[in-house]
PDB file of N, CA and C in Angstrom:
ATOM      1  N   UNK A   1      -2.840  -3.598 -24.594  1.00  0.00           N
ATOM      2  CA  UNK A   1      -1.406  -3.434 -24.672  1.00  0.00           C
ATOM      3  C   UNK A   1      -0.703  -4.184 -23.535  1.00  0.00           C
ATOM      4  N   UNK A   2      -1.154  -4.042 -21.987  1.00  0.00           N
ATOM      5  CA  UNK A   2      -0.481  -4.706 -21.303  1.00  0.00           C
ATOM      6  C   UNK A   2      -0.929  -6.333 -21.495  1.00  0.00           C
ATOM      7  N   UNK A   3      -2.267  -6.600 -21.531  1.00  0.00           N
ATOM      8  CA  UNK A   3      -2.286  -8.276 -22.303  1.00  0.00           C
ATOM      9  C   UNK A   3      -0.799  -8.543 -23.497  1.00  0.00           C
ATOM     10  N   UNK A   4      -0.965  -7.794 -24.281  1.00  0.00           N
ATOM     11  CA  UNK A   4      -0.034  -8.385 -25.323  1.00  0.00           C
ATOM     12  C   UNK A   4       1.468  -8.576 -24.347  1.00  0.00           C
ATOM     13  N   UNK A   5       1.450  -8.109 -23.500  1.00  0.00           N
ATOM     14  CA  UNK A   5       3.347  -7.854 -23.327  1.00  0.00           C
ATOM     15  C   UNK A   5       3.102  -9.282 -21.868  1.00  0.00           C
ATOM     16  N   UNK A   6       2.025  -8.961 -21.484  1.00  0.00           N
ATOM     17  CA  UNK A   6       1.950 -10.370 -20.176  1.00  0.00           C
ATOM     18  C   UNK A   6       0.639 -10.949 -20.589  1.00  0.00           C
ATOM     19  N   UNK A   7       0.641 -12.303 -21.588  1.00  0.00           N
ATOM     20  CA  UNK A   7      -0.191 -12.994 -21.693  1.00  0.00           C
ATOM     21  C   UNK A   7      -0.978 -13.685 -20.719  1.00  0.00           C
ATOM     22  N   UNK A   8      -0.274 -13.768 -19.576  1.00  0.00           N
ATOM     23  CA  UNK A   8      -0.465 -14.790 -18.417  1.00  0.00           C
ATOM     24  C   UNK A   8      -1.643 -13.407 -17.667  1.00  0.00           C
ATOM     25  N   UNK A   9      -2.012 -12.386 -18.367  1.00  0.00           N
ATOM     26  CA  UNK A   9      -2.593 -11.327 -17.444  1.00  0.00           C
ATOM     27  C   UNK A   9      -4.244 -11.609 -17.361  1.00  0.00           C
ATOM     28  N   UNK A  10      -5.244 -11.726 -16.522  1.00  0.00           N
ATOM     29  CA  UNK A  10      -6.239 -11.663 -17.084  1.00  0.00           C
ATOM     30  C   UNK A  10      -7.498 -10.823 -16.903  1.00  0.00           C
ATOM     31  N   UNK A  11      -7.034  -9.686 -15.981  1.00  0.00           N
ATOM     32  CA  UNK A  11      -7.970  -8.558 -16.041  1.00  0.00           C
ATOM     33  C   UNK A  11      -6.589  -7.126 -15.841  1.00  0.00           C
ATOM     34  N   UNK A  12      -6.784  -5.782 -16.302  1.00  0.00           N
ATOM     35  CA  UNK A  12      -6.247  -4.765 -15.957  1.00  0.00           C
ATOM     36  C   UNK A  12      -6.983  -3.976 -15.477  1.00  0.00           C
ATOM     37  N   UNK A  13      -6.657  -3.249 -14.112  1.00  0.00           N
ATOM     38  CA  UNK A  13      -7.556  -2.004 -13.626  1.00  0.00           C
ATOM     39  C   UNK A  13      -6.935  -0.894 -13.453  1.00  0.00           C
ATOM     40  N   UNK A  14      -7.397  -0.250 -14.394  1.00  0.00           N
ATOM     41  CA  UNK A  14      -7.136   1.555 -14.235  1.00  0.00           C
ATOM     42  C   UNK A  14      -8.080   1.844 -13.042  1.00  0.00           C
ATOM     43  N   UNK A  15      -7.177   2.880 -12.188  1.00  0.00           N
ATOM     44  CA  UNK A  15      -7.696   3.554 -11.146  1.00  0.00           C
ATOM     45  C   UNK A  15      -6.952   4.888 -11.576  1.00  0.00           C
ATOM     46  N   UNK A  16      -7.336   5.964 -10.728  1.00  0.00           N
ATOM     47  CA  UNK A  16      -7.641   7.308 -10.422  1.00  0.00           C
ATOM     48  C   UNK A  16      -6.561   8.094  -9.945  1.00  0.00           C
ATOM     49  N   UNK A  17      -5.822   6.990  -9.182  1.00  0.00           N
ATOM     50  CA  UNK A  17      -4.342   7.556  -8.465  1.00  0.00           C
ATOM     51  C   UNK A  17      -3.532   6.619  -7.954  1.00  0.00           C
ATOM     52  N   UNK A  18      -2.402   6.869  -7.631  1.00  0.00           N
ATOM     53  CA  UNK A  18      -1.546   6.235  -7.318  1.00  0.00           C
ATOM     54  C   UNK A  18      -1.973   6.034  -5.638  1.00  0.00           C
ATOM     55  N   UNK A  19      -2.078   6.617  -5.377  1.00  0.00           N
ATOM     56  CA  UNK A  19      -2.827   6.401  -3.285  1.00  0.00           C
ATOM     57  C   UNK A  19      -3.841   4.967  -3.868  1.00  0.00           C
ATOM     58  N   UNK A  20      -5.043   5.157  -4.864  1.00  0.00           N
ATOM     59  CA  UNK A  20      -5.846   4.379  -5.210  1.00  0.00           C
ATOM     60  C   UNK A  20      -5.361   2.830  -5.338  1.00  0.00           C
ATOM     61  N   UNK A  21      -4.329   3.151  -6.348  1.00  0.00           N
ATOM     62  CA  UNK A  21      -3.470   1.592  -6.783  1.00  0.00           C
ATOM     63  C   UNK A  21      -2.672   1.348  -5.794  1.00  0.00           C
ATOM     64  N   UNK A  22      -2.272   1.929  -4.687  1.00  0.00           N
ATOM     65  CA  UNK A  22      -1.471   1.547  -3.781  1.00  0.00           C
ATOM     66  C   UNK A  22      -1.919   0.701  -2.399  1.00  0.00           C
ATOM     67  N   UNK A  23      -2.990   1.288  -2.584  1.00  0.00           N
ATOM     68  CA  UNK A  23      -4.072   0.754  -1.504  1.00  0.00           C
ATOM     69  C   UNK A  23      -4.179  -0.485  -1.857  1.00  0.00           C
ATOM     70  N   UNK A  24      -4.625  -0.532  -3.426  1.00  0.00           N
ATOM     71  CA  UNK A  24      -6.242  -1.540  -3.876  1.00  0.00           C
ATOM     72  C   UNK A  24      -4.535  -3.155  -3.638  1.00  0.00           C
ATOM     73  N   UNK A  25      -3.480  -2.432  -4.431  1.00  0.00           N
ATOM     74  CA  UNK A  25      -2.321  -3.628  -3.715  1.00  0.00           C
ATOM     75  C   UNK A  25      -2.577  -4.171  -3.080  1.00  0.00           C
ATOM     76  N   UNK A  26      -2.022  -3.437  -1.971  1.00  0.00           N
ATOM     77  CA  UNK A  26      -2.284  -3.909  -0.244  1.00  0.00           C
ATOM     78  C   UNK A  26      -3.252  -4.711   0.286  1.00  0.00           C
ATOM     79  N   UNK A  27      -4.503  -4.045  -0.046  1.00  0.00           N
ATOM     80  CA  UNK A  27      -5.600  -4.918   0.027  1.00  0.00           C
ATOM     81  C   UNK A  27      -5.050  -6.880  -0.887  1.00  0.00           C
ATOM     82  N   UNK A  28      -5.028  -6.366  -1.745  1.00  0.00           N
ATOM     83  CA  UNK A  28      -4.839  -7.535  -3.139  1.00  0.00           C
ATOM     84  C   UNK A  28      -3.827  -8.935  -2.079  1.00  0.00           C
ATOM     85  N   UNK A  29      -2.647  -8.266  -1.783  1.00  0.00           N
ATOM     86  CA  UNK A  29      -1.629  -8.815  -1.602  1.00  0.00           C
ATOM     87  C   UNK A  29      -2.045  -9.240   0.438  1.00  0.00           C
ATOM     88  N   UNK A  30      -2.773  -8.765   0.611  1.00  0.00           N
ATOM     89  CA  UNK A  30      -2.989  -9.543   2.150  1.00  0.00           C
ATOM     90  C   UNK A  30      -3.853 -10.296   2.095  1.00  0.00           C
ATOM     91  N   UNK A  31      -5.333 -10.359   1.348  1.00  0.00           N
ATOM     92  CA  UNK A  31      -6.027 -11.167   0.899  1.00  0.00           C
ATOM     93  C   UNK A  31      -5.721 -12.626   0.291  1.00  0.00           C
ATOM     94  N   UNK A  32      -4.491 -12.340  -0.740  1.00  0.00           N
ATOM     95  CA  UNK A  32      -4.010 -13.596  -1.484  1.00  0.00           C
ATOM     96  C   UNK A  32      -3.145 -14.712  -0.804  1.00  0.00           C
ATOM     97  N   UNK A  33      -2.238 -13.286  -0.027  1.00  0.00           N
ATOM     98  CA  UNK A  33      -1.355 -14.210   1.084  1.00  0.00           C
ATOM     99  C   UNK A  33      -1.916 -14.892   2.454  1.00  0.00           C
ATOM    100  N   UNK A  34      -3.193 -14.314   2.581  1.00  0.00           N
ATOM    101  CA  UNK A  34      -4.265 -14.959   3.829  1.00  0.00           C
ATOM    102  C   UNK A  34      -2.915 -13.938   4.913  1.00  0.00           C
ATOM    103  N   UNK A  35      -2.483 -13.380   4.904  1.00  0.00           N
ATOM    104  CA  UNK A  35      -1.645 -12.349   6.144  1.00  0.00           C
ATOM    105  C   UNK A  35      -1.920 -10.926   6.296  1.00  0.00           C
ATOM    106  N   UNK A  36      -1.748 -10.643   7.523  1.00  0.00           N
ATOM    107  CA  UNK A  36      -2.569  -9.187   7.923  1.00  0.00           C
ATOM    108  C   UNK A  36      -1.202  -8.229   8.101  1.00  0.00           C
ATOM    109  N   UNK A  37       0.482  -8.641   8.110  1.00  0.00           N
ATOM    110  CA  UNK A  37       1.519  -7.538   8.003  1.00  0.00           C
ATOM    111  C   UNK A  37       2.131  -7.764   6.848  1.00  0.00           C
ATOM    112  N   UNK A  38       2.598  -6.479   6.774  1.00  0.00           N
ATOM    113  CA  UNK A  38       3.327  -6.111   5.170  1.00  0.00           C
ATOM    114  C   UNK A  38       4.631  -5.630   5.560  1.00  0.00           C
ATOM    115  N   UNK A  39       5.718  -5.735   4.740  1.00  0.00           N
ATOM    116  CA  UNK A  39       7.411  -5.232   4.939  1.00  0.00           C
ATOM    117  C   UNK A  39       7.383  -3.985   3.951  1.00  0.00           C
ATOM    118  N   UNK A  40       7.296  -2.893   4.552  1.00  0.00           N
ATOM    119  CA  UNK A  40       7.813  -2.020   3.810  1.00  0.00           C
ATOM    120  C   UNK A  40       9.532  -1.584   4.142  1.00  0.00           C
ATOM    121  N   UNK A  41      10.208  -1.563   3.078  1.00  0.00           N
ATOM    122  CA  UNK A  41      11.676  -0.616   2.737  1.00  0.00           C
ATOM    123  C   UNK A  41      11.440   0.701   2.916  1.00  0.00           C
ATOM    124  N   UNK A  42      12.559   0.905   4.106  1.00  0.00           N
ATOM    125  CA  UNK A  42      12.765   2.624   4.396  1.00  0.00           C
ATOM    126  C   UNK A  42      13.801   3.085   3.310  1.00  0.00           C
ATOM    127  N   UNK A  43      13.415   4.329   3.384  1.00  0.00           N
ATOM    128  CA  UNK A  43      14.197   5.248   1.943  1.00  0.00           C
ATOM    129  C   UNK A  43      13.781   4.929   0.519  1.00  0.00           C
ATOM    130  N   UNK A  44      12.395   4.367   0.444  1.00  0.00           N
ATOM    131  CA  UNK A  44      11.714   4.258  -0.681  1.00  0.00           C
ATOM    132  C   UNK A  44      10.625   4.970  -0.579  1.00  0.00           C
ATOM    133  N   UNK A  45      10.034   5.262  -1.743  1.00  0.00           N
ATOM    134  CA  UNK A  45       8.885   5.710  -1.981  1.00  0.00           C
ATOM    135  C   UNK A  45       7.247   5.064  -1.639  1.00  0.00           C
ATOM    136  N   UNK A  46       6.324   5.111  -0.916  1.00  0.00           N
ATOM    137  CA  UNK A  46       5.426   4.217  -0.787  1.00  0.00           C
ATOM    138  C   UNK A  46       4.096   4.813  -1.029  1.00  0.00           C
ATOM    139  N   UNK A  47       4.310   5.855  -1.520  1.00  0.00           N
ATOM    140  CA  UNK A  47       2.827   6.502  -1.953  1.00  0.00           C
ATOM    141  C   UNK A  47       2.770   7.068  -0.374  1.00  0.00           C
ATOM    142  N   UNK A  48       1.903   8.563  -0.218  1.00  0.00           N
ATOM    143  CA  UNK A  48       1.309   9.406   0.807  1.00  0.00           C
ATOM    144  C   UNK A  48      -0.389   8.629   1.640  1.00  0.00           C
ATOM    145  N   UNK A  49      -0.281   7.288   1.494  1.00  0.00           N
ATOM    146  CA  UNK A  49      -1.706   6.690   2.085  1.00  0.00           C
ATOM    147  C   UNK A  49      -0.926   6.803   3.158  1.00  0.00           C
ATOM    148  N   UNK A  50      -2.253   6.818   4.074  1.00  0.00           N
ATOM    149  CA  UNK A  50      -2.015   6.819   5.775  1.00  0.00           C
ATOM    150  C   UNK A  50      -1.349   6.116   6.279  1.00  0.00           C
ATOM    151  N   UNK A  51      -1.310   4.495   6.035  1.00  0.00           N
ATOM    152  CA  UNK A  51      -1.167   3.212   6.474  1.00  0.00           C
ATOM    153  C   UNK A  51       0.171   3.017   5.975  1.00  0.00           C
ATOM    154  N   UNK A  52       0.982   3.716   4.681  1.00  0.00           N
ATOM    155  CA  UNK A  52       2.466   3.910   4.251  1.00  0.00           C
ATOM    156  C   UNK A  52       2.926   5.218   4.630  1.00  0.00           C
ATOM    157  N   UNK A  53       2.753   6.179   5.134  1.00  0.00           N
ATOM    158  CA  UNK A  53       3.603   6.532   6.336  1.00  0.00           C
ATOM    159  C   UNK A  53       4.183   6.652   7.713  1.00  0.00           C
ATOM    160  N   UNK A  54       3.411   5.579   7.954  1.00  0.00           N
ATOM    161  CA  UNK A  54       4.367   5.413   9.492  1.00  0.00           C
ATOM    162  C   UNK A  54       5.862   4.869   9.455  1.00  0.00           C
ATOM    163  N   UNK A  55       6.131   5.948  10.260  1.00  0.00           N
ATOM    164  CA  UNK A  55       7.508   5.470  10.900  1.00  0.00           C
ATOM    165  C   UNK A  55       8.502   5.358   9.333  1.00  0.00           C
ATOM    166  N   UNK A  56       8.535   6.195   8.624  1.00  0.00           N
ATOM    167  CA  UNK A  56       9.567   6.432   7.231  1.00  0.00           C
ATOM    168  C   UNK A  56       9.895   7.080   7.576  1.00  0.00           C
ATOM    169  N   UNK A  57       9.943   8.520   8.888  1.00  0.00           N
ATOM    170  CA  UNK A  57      10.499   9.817   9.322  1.00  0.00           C
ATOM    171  C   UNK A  57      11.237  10.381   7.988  1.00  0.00           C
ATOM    172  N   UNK A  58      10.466  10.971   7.267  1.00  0.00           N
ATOM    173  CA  UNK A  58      11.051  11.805   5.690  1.00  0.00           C
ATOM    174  C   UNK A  58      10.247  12.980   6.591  1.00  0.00           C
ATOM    175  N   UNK A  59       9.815  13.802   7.496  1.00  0.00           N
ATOM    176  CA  UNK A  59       9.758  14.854   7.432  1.00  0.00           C
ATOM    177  C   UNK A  59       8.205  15.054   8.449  1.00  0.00           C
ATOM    178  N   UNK A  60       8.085  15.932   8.741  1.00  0.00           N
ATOM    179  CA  UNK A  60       7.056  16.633   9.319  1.00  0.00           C
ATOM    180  C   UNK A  60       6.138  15.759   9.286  1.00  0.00           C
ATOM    181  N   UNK A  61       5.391  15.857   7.714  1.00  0.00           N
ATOM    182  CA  UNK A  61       4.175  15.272   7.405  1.00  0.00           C
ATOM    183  C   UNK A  61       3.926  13.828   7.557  1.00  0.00           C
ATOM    184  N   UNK A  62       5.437  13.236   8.108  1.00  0.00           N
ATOM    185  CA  UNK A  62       5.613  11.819   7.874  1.00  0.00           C
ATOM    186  C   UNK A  62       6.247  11.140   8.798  1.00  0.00           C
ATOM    187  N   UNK A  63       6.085  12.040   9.856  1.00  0.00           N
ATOM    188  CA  UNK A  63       6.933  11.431  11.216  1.00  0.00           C
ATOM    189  C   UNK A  63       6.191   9.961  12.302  1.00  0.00           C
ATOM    190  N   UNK A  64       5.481   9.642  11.430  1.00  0.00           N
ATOM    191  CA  UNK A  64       5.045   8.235  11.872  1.00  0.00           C
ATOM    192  C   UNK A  64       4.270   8.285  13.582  1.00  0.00           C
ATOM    193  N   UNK A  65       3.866   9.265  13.775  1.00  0.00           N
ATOM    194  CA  UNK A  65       2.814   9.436  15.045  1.00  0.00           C
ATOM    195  C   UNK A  65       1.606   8.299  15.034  1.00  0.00           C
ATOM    196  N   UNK A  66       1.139   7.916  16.694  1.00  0.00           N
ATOM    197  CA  UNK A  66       0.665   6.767  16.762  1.00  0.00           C
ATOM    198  C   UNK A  66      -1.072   6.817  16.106  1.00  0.00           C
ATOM    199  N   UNK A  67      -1.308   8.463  15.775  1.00  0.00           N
ATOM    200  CA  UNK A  67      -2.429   8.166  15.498  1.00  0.00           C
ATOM    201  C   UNK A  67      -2.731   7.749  13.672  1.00  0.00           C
ATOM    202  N   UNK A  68      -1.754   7.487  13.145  1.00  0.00           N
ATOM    203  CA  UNK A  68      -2.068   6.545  11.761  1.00  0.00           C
ATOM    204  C   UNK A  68      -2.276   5.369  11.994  1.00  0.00           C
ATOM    205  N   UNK A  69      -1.913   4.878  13.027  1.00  0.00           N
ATOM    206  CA  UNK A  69      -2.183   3.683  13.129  1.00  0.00           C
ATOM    207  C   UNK A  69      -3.578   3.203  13.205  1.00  0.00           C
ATOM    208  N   UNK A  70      -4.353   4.423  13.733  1.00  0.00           N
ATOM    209  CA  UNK A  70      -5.582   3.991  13.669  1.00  0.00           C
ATOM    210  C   UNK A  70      -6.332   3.604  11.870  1.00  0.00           C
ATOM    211  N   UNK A  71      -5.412   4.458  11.108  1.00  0.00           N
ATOM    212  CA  UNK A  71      -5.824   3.764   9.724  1.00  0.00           C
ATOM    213  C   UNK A  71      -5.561   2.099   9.346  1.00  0.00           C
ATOM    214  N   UNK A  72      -4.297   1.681  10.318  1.00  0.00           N
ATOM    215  CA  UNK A  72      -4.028   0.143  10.241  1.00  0.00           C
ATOM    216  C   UNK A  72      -4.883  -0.435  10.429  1.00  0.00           C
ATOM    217  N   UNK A  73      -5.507  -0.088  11.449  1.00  0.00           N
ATOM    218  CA  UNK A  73      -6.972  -1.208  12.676  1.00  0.00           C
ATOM    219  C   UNK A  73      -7.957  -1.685  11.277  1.00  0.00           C
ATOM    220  N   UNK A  74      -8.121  -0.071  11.124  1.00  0.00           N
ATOM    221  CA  UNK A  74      -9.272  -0.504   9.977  1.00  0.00           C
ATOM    222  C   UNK A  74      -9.144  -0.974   8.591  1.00  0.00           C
ATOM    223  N   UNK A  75      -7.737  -0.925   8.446  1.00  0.00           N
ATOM    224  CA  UNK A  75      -7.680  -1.925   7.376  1.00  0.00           C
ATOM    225  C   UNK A  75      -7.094  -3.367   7.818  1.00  0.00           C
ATOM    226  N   UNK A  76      -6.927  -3.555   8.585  1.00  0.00           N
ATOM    227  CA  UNK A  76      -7.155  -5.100   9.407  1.00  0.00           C
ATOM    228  C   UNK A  76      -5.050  -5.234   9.007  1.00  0.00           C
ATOM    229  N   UNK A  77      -4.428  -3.911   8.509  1.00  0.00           N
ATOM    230  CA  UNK A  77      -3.278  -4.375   7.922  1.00  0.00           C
ATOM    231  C   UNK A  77      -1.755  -3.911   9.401  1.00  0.00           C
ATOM    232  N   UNK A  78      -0.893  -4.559   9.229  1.00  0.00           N
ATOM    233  CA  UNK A  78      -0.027  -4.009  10.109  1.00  0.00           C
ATOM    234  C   UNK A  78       1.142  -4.121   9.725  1.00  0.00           C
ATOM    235  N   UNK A  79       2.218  -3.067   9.907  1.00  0.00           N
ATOM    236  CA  UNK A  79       3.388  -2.563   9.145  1.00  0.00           C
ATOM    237  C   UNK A  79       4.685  -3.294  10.314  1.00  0.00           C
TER     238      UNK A  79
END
């Protein structure tokens, strides 16, 4: 179904969750671009992964403390 609507497509991957597909992105999109930082928009939604809540301050769970960052290191990614 998504082939038919984007011909230009040539593999689709179902994953498990949205944290899952949000990640496997990230990964996708620093790899392709050969770059290790990403621009995220505040007051959007970015999925609950470690490495997309820093520093969005939406609340308690999400107040962007320095120790997520240690999830950055290891994904070689920086916000």
């Amino acid at each position: 179904m998504v082939i038919s609507v984007v011909p230009s497509t040539e593999i689709v991957r179902f994953v498990n969750s949205e944290t899952e597909a949000c990640m496997g992105v990230l990964r996708l999109a620093c790899a392709f671009t050969d770059r290790e930082k990403i621009i995220k928009f505040e007051g959007c939604y970015h999925d609950h992964a470690d490495p997309l809540l820093v520093k969005i301050g939406s609340g308690v769970a999400t107040l962007g403390l320095l120790d997520s960052l240690v999830f950055l290191r290891e994904l070689h990614m920086e916000l």
